[in-house]
Protein backbone atom coordinates (compact mmCIF):
# COMPACT_ATOMS: atom_id res chain seq x y z
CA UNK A 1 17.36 12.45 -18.71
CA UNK A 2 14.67 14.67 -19.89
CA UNK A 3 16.48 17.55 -20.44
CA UNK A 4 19.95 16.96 -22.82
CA UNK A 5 23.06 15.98 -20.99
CA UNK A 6 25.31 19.36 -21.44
CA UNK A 7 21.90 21.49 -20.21
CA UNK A 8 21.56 18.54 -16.82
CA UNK A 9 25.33 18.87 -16.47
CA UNK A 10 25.22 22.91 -16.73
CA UNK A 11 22.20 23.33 -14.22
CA UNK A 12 23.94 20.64 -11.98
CA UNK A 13 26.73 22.56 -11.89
CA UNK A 14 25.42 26.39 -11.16
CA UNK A 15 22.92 24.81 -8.93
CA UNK A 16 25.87 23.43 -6.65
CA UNK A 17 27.76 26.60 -6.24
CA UNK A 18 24.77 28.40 -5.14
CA UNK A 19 24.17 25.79 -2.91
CA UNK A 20 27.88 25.63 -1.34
CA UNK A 21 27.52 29.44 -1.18
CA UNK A 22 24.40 29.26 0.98
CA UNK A 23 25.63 26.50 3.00
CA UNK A 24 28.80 28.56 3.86
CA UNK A 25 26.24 31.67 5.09
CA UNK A 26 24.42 29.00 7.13
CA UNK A 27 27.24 27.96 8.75
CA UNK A 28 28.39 31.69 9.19
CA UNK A 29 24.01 32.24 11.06
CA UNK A 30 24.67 29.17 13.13
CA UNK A 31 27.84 30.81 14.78
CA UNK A 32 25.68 34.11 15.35
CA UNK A 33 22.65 32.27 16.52
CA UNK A 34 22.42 30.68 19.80
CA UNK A 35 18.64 29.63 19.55
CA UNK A 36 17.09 28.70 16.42
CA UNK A 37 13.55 28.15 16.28
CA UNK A 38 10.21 27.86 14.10
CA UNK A 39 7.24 25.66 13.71
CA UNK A 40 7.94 22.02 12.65
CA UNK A 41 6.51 18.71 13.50
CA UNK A 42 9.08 15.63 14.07
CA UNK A 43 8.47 12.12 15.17
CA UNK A 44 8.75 11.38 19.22
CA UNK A 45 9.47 8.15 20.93
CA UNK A 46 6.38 7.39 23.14
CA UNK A 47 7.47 5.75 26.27
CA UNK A 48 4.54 4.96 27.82
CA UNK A 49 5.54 2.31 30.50
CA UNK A 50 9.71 1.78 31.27
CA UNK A 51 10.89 -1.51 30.92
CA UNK A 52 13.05 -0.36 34.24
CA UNK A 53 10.27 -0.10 36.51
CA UNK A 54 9.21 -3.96 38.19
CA UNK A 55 6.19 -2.30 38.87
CA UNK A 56 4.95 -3.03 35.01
CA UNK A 57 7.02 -5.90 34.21
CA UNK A 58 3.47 -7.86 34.43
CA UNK A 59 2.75 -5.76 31.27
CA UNK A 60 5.37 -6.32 29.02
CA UNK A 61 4.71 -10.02 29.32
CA UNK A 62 1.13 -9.70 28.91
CA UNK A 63 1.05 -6.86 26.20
CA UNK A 64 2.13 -7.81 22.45
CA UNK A 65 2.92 -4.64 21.91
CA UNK A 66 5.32 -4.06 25.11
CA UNK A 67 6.54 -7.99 24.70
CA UNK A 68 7.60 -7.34 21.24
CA UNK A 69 9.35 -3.72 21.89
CA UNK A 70 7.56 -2.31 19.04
CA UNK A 71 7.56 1.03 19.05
CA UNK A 72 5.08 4.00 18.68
CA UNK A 73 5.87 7.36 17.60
CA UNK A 74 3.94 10.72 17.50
CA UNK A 75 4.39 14.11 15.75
CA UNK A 76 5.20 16.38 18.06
CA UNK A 77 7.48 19.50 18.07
CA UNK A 78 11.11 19.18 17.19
CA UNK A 79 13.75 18.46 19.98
CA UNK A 80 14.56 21.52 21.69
CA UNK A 81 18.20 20.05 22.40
CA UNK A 82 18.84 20.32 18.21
CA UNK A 83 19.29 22.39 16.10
CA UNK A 84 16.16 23.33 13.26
CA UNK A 85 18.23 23.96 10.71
CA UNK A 86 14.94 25.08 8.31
CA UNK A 87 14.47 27.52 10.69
CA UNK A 88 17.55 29.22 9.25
CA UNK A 89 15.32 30.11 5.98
CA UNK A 90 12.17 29.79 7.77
CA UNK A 91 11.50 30.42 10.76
CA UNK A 92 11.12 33.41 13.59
CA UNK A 93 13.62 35.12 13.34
CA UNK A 94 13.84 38.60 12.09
CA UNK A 95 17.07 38.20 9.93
CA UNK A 96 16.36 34.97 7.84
CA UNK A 97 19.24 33.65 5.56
CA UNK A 98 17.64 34.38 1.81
CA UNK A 99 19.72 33.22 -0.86
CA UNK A 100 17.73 34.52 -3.69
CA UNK A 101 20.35 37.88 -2.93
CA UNK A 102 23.24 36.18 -3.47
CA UNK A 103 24.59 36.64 -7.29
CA UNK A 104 24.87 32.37 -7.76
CA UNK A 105 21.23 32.35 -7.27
CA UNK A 106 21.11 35.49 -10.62
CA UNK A 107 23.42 33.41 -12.45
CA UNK A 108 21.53 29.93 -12.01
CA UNK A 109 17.91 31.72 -12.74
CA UNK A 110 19.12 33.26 -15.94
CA UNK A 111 20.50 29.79 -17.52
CA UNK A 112 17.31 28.38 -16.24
CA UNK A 113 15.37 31.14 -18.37
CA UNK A 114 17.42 30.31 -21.51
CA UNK A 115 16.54 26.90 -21.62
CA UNK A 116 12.68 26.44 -22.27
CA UNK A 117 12.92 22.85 -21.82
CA UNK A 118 14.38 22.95 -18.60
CA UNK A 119 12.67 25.76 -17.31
CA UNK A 120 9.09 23.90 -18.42
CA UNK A 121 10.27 20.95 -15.90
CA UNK A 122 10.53 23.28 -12.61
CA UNK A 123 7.62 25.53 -13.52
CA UNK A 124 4.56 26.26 -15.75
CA UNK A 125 3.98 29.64 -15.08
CA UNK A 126 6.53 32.07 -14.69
CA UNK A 127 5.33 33.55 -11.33
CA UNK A 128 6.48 30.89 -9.53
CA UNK A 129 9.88 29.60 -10.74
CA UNK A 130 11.79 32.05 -8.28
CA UNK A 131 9.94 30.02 -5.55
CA UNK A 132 10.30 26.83 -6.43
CA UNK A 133 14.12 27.39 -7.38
CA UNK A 134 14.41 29.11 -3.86
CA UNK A 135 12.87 25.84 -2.24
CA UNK A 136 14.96 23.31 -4.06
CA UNK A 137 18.26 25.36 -3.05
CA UNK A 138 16.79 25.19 0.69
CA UNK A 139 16.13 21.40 0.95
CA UNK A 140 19.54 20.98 -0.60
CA UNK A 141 21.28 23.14 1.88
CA UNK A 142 18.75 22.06 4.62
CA UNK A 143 19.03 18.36 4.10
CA UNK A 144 23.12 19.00 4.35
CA UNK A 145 22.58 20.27 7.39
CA UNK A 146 20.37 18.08 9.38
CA UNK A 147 22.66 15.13 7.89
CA UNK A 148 26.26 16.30 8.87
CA UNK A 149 24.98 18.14 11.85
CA UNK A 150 26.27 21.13 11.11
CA UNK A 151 27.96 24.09 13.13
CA UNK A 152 29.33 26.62 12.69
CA UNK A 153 32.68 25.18 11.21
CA UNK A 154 32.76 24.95 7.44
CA UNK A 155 34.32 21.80 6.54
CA UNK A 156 37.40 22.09 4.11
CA UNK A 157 35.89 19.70 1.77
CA UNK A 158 31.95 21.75 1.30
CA UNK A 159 32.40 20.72 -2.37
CA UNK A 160 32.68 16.99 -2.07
CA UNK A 161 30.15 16.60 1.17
CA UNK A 162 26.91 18.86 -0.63
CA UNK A 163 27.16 17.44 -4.14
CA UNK A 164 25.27 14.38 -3.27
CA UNK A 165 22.53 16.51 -1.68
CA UNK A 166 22.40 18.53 -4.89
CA UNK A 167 22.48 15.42 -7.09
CA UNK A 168 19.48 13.19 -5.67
CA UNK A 169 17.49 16.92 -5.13
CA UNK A 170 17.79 17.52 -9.19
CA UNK A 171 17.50 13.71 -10.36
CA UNK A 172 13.63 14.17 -8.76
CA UNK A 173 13.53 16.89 -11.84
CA UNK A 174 16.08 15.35 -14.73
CA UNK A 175 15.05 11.78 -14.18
CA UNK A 176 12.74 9.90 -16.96
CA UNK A 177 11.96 7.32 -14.17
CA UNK A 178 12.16 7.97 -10.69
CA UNK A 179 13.22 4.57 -8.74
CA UNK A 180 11.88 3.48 -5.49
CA UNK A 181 11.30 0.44 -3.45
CA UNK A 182 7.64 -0.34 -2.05
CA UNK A 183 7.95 -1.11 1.69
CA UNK A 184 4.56 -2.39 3.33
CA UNK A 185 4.94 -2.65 7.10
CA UNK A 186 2.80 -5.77 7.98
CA UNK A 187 0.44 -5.10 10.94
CA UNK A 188 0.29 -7.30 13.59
CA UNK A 189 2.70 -9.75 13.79
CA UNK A 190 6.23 -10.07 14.47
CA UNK A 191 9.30 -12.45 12.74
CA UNK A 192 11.41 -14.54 14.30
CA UNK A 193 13.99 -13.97 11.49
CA UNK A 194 15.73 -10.42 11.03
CA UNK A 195 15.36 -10.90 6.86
CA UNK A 196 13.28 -13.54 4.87
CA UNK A 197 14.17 -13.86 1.16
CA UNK A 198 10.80 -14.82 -0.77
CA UNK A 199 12.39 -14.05 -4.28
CA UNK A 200 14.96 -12.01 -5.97
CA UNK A 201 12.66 -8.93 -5.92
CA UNK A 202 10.76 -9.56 -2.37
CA UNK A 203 11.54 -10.11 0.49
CA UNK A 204 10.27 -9.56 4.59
CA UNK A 205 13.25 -7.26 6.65
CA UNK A 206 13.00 -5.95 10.16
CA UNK A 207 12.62 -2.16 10.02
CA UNK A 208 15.25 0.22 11.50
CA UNK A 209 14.53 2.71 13.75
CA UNK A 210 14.69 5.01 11.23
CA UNK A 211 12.16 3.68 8.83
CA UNK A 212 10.27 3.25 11.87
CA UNK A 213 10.16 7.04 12.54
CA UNK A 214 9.97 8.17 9.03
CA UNK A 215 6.76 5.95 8.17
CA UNK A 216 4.95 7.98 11.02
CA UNK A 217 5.30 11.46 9.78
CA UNK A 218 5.10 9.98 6.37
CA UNK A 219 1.33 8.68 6.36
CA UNK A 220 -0.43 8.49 10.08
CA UNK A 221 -4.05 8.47 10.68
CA UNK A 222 -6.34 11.05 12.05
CA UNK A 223 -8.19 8.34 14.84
CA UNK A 224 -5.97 7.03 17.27
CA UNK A 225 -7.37 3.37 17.25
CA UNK A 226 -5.72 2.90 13.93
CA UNK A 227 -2.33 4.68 14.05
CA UNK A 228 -2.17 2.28 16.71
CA UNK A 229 -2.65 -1.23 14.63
CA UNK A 230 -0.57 0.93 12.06
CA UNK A 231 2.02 1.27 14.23
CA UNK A 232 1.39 -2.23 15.76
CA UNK A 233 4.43 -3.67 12.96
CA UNK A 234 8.06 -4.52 13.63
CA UNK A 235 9.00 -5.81 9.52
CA UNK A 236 7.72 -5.27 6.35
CA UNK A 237 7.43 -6.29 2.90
CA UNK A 238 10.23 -5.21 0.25
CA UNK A 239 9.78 -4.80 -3.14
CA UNK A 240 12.29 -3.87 -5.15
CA UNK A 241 12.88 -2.52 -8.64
CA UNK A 242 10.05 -0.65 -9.43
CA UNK A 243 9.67 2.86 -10.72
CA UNK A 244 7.33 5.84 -11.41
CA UNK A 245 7.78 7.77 -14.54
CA UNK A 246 8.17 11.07 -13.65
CA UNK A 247 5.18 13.50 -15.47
CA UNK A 248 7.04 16.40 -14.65
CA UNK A 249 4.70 17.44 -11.72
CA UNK A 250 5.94 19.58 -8.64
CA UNK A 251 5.52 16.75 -6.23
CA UNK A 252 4.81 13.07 -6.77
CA UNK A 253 1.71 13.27 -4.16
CA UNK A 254 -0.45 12.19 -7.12
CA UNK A 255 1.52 9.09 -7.43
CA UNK A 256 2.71 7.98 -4.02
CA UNK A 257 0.01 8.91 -2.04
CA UNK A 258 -2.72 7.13 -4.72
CA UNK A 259 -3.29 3.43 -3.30
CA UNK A 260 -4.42 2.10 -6.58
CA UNK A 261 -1.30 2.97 -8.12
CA UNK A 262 0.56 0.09 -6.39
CA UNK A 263 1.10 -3.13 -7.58
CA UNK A 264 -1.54 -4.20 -4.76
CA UNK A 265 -1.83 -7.57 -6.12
CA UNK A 266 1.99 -8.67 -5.70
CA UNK A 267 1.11 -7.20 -2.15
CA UNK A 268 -1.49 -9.30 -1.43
CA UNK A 269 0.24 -12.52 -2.31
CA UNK A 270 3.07 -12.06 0.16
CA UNK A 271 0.53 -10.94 3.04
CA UNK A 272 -1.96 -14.06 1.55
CA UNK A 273 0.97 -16.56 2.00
CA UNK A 274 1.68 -15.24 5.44
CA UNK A 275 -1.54 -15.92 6.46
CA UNK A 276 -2.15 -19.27 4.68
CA UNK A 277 1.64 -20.71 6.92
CA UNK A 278 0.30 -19.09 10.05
CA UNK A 279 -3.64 -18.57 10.64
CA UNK A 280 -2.75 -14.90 11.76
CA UNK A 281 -5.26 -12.24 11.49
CA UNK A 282 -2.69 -10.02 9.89
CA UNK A 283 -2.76 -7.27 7.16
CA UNK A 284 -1.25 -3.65 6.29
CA UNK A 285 -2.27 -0.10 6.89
CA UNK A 286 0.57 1.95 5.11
CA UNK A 287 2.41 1.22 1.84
CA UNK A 288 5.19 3.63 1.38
CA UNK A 289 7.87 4.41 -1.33
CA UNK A 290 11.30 4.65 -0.83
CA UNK A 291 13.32 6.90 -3.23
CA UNK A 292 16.52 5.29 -4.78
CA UNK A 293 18.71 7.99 -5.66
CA UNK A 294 16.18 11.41 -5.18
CA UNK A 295 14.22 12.88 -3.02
CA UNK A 296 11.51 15.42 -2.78
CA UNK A 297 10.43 16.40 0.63
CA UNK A 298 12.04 15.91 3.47
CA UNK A 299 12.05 16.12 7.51
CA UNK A 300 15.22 16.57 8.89
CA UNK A 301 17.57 13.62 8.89
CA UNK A 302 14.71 11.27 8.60
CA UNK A 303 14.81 8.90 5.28
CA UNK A 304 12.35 10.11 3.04
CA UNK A 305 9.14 8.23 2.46
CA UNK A 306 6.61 9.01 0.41
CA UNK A 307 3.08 6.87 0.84
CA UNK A 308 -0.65 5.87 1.26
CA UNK A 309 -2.75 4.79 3.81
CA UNK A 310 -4.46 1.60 3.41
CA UNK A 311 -7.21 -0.40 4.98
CA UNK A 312 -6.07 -4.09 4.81
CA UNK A 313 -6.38 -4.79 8.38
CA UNK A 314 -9.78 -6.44 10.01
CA UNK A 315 -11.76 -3.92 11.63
CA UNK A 316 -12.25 -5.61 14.55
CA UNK A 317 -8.83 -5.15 14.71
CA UNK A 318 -8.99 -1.42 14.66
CA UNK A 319 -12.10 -1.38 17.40
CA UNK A 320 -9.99 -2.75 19.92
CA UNK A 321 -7.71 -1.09 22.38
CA UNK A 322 -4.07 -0.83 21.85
CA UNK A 323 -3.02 -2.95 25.00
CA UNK A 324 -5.13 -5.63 23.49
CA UNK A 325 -4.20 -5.91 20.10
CA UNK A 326 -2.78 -9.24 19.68
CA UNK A 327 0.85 -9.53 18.16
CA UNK A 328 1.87 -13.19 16.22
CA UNK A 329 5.18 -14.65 16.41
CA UNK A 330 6.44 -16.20 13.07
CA UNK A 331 8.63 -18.64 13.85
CA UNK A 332 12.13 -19.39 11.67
CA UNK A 333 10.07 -23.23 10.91
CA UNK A 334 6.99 -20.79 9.51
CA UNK A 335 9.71 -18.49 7.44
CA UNK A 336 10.98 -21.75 5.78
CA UNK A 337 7.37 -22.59 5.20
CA UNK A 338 6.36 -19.25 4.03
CA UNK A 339 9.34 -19.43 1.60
CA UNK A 340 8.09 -22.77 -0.41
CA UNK A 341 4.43 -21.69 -0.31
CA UNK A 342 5.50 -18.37 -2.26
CA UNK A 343 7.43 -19.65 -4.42
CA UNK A 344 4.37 -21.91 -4.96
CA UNK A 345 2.32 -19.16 -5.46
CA UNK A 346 4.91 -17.76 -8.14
CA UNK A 347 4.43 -20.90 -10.34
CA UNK A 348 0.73 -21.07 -10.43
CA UNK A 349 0.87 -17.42 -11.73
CA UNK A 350 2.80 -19.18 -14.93
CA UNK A 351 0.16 -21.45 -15.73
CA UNK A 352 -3.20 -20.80 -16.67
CA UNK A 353 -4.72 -24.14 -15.57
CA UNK A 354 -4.18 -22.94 -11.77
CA UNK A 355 -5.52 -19.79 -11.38
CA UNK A 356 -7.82 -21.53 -9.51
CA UNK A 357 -5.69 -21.60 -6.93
CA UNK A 358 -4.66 -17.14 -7.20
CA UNK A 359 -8.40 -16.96 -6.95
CA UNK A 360 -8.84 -19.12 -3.62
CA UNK A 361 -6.39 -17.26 -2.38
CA UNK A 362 -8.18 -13.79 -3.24
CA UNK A 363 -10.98 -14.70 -1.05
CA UNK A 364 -8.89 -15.82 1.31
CA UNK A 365 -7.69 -12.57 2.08
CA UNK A 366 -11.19 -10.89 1.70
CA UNK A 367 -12.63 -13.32 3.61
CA UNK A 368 -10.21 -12.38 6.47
CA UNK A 369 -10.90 -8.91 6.36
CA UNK A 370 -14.94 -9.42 6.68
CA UNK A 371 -16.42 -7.56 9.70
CA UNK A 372 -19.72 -9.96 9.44
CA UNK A 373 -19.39 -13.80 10.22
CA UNK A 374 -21.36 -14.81 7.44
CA UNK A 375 -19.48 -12.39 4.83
CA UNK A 376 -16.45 -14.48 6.12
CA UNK A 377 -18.40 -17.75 6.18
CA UNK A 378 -19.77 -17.45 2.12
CA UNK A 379 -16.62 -15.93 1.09
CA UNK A 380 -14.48 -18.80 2.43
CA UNK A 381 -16.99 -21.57 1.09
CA UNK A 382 -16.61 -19.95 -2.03
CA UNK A 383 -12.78 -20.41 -2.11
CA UNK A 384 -12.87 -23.75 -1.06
CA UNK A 385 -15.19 -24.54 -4.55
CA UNK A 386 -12.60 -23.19 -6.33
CA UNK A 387 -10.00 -25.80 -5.00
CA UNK A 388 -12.11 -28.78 -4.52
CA UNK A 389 -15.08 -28.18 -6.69
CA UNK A 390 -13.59 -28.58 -10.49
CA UNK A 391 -15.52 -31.68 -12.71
CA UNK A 392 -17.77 -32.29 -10.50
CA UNK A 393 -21.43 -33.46 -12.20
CA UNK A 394 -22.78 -34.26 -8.80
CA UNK A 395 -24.61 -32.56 -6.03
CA UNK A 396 -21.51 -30.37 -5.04
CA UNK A 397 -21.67 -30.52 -1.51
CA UNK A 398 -21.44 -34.25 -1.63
CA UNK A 399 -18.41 -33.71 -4.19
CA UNK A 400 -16.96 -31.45 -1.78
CA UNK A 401 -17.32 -33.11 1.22
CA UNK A 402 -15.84 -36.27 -0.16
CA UNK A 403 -12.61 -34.40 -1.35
CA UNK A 404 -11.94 -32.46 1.61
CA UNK A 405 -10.65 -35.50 3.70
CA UNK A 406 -7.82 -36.14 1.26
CA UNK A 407 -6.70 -32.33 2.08
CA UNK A 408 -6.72 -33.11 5.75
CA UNK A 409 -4.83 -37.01 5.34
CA UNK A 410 -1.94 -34.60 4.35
CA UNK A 411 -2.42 -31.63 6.53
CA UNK A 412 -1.89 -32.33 10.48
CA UNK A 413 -4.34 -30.47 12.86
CA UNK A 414 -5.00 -31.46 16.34
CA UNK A 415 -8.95 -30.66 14.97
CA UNK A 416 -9.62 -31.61 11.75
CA UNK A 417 -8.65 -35.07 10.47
CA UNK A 418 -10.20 -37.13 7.57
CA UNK A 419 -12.68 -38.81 9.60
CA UNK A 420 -14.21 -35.74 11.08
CA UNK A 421 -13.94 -32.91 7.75
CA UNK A 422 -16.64 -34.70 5.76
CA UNK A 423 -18.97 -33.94 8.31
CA UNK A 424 -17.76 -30.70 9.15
CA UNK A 425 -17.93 -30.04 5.37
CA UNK A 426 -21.59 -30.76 5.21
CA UNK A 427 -22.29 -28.19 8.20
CA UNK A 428 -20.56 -25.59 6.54
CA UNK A 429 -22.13 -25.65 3.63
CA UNK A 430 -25.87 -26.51 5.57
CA UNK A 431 -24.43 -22.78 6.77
CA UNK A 432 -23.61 -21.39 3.94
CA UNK A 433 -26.69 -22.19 2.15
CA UNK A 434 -29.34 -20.73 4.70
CA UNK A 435 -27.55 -17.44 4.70
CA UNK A 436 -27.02 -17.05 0.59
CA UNK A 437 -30.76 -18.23 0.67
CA UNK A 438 -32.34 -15.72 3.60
CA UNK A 439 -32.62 -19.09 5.96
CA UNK A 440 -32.79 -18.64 9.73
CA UNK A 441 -29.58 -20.09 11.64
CA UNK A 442 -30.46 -21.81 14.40
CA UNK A 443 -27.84 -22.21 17.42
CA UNK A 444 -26.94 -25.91 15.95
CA UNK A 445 -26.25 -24.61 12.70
CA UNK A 446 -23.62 -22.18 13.97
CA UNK A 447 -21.56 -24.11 15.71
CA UNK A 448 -19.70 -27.44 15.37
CA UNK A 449 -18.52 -30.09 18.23
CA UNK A 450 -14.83 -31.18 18.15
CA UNK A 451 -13.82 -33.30 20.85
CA UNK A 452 -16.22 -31.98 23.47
CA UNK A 453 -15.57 -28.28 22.34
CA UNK A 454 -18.21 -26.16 20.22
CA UNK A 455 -16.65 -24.34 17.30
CA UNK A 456 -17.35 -21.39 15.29
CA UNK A 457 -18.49 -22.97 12.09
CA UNK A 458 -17.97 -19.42 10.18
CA UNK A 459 -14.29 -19.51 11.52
CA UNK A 460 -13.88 -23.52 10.80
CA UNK A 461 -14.87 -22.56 7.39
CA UNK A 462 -12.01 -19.96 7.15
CA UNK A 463 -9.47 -22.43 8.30
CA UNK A 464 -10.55 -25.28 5.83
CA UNK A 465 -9.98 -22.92 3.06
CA UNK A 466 -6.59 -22.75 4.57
CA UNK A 467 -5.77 -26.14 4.99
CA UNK A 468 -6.93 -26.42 1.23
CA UNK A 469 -4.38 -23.37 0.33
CA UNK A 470 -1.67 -25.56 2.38
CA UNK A 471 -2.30 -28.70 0.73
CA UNK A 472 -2.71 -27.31 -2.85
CA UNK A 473 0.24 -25.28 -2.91
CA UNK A 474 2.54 -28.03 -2.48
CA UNK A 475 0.42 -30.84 -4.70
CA UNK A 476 -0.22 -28.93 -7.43
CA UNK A 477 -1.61 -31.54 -9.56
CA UNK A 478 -4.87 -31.70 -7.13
CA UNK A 479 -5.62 -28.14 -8.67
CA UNK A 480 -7.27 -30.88 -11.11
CA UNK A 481 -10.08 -31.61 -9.15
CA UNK A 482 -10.29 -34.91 -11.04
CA UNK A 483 -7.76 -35.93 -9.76
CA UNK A 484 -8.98 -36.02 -6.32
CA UNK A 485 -11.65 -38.94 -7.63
CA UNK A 486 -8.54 -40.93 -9.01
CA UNK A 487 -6.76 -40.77 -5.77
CA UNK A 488 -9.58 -41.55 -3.89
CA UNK A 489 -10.25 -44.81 -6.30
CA UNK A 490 -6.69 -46.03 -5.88
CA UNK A 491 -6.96 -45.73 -1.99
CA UNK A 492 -9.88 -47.75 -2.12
CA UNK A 493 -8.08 -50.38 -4.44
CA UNK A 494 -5.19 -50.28 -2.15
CA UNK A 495 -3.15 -48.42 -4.20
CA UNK A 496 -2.43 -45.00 -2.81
């Protein structure tokens, strides 16, 4: 705590009479009001085509985002059918409930001024600790409300049913660290499985409706194109036990909403590993934190969330037009998969000798993310190096080209095979090399023939750099470079 525990215990306790008081007048206005109204903004279902109607069941098998009953929400104004309980402190009406009259709210404002610690921790200045005390009181009361539902009934046991509210309201004030999890939403594709354990601290879970709602009003972006790929997500990533120490501050904006001040990096590795099982063009637009045990704001009955935008989606992604943005499937065989590459991942972080590897897969993820081809093309070649490159005295394409066979003898793929990657190698680096060099790319140079079928050579560079990713993560040892040469001997010899 940062206050001692007889002063937390103290405030706690005048700060949940005043609120049962004010709770027991808000009952008392809900019985006197029949219509309670005032300005607020709450997430709405949009139902844009009905799953009843044959006329668009040609849609829902053609759309991702109809197919996969993902939904989209918009802020819009409350239900007219509930009841705004804020309204009841701030809203229209002419005779709003104020609870700095009542004599709790004297009593708890004149132990707060007798404690300079504590009263430091709600307010700086003086001018605005009636305020803020006011507003924390409100949410308390408010978030009561819009939980139990309230009318105008006061239940018998007020005591036991607010004290949670008042607990997690003054733990966002008391606390020394304020616990959250870090939920991503990943953009763009869907799971087969409900929950994938990665590790004891990660895993992928299907969001609830709730989540679903609450992530709209708690980050959403200004141009429609890309609250649409933001809401284009049915799971997301978990990550539990982390914290931010709390400064003191009257809202945690400064830390929740700030995308540097998540631990992108353990991010990236779950979306990198995603991508490396399944080819998808995925990524994530929101990163959010989930309070464990407080809150700060609030709407209504929603859970609280608390985030930042991000941009870790391709932006062709975001040019496109939501019936058209394309929605992956991960299958239960990819979870499995995506479980052993991670854990892959995990052990290369705990030796030094394979960062190699945690750098491939760094470009890897820029390198999906590239609007330009050839961005895409040099940042993928680039990876590759990494993997295959290592001891090489040589001419490195020739190094390169000879290695990248033994990554596709292990590796299936209905397109690349051992015989055909040396030469495919050898074009994507002919590629690479007139664009880091200001060459002019001719139509032969951009393109590669695979069984009758021309290729994309920037995009067959992108998926050799996966293959690589595949193969390395589960045979570690060839993060030694050398000891593709050694393996290529003993085949030779008739050994391997």
């Amino acid at each position: 705590m940062l206050v001692a525990e007889n002063i937390a215990k103290k405030f706690a306790e005048l700060f949940l009479e005043l609120a049962k008081k004010t709770a027991e007048a808000a009952h008392q206005y809900i019985g006197e009001h029949k219509d309670i109204h005032g300005y607020y903004k709450y997430p709405i279902k949009s139902n844009t085509f009905s799953r009843s109607n044959p006329e668009f069941n040609e849609l829902f098998e053609k759309v991702p985002f109809l197919t996969y009953d993902i939904p989209k929400y918009h802020m819009s104004d409350y239900p007219k059918d509930r009841i705004l309980y804020s309204a009841i402190f701030d809203g229209y009406a002419k005779d709003l409930l104020d609870c700095t009259i009542l004599n709790e709210f004297n009593l708890l404002m004149d132990y707060i001024c007798s404690e300079p610690e504590l009263k430091k921790l709600i307010s700086e200045k003086d001018e605005n600790l009636k305020f803020i005390v006011k507003n924390i009181n409100v949410s308390i009361v408010g978030r009561y409300l819009y939980k139990t539902n309230a009318t105008s009934d006061i239940p018998d046991n007020l005591d036991e049913q607010i004290r949670p509210f008042v607990a997690e309201r003054l733990l966002r004030f008391l606390a020394k660290e304020l616990r959250i999890d870090i939920i991503v939403p990943i953009c763009l594709a869907t799971f087969e499985e409900d929950t994938i354990k990665l590790s004891d601290n990660v895993e992928i879970v299907r969001m609830s409706e709730d989540i679903q709602m609450s992530r709209q009003q708690a980050c959403s972006y200004e141009a429609s194109n890309e609250d649409w790929v933001a809401a284009c997500a049915t799971h997301m990533i978990v990550l539990h036990n982390y914290h931010f120490d709390n400064t003191g501050d009257a809202s945690i904006n400064s830390a929740t909403k700030n995308y540097n001040s998540y631990p992108l990096k353990e991010i990236d590795k779950v979306i990198a590993a995603v991508k490396v099982v399944t080819g998808y063009s995925i990524g994530y637009a929101q990163i959010l934190s989930y309070p464990i045990e407080w809150i700060d704001g609030f709407c209504a009955d929603l859970i609280p969330l608390y985030g930042a935008k991000a941009h870790f989606v391709n932006p062709k992604e975001t040019e496109k037009f939501w019936m058209s943005l394309p929605v992956s499937m991960v299958s239960s065989a990819q979870s499995n998969i995506l479980k052993t590459v991670y854990q892959n991942i995990l052990k290369c972080e705990e030796d030094a000798n394979k960062s190699n590897l945690l750098f491939a897969l760094n470009r890897f993820n820029r390198c999906m993310l590239r609007n330009d081809v050839d961005d895409m093309a040099t940042d993928a070649t680039i990876g590759i190096e990494a993997l295959l490159a290592g001891g090489t005295k040589g001419e490195i394409t020739y190094t390169i080209s000879n290695r990248i066979p033994v990554v596709f003898a292990h590796e299936s793929n209905e397109l690349y095979s051992p015989s055909n990657s040396r030469a495919i190698m050898k074009t994507i680096y002919n590629y690479r090399s007139k664009i880091v060099h200001g060459g002019k790319l001719r139509e032969k140079d951009k393109f590669f023939e695979i069984n009758g079928t021309k290729y994309d050579v920037a995009k067959i560079a992108v998926d050799f750099l996966r293959y690589s990713l595949l193969f390395m993560t589960e045979h570690q040892e060839f993060l030694d470079a050398k000891k593709f040469d050694g393996y290529i001997d003993d085949i030779l010899c008739g050994k391997a």
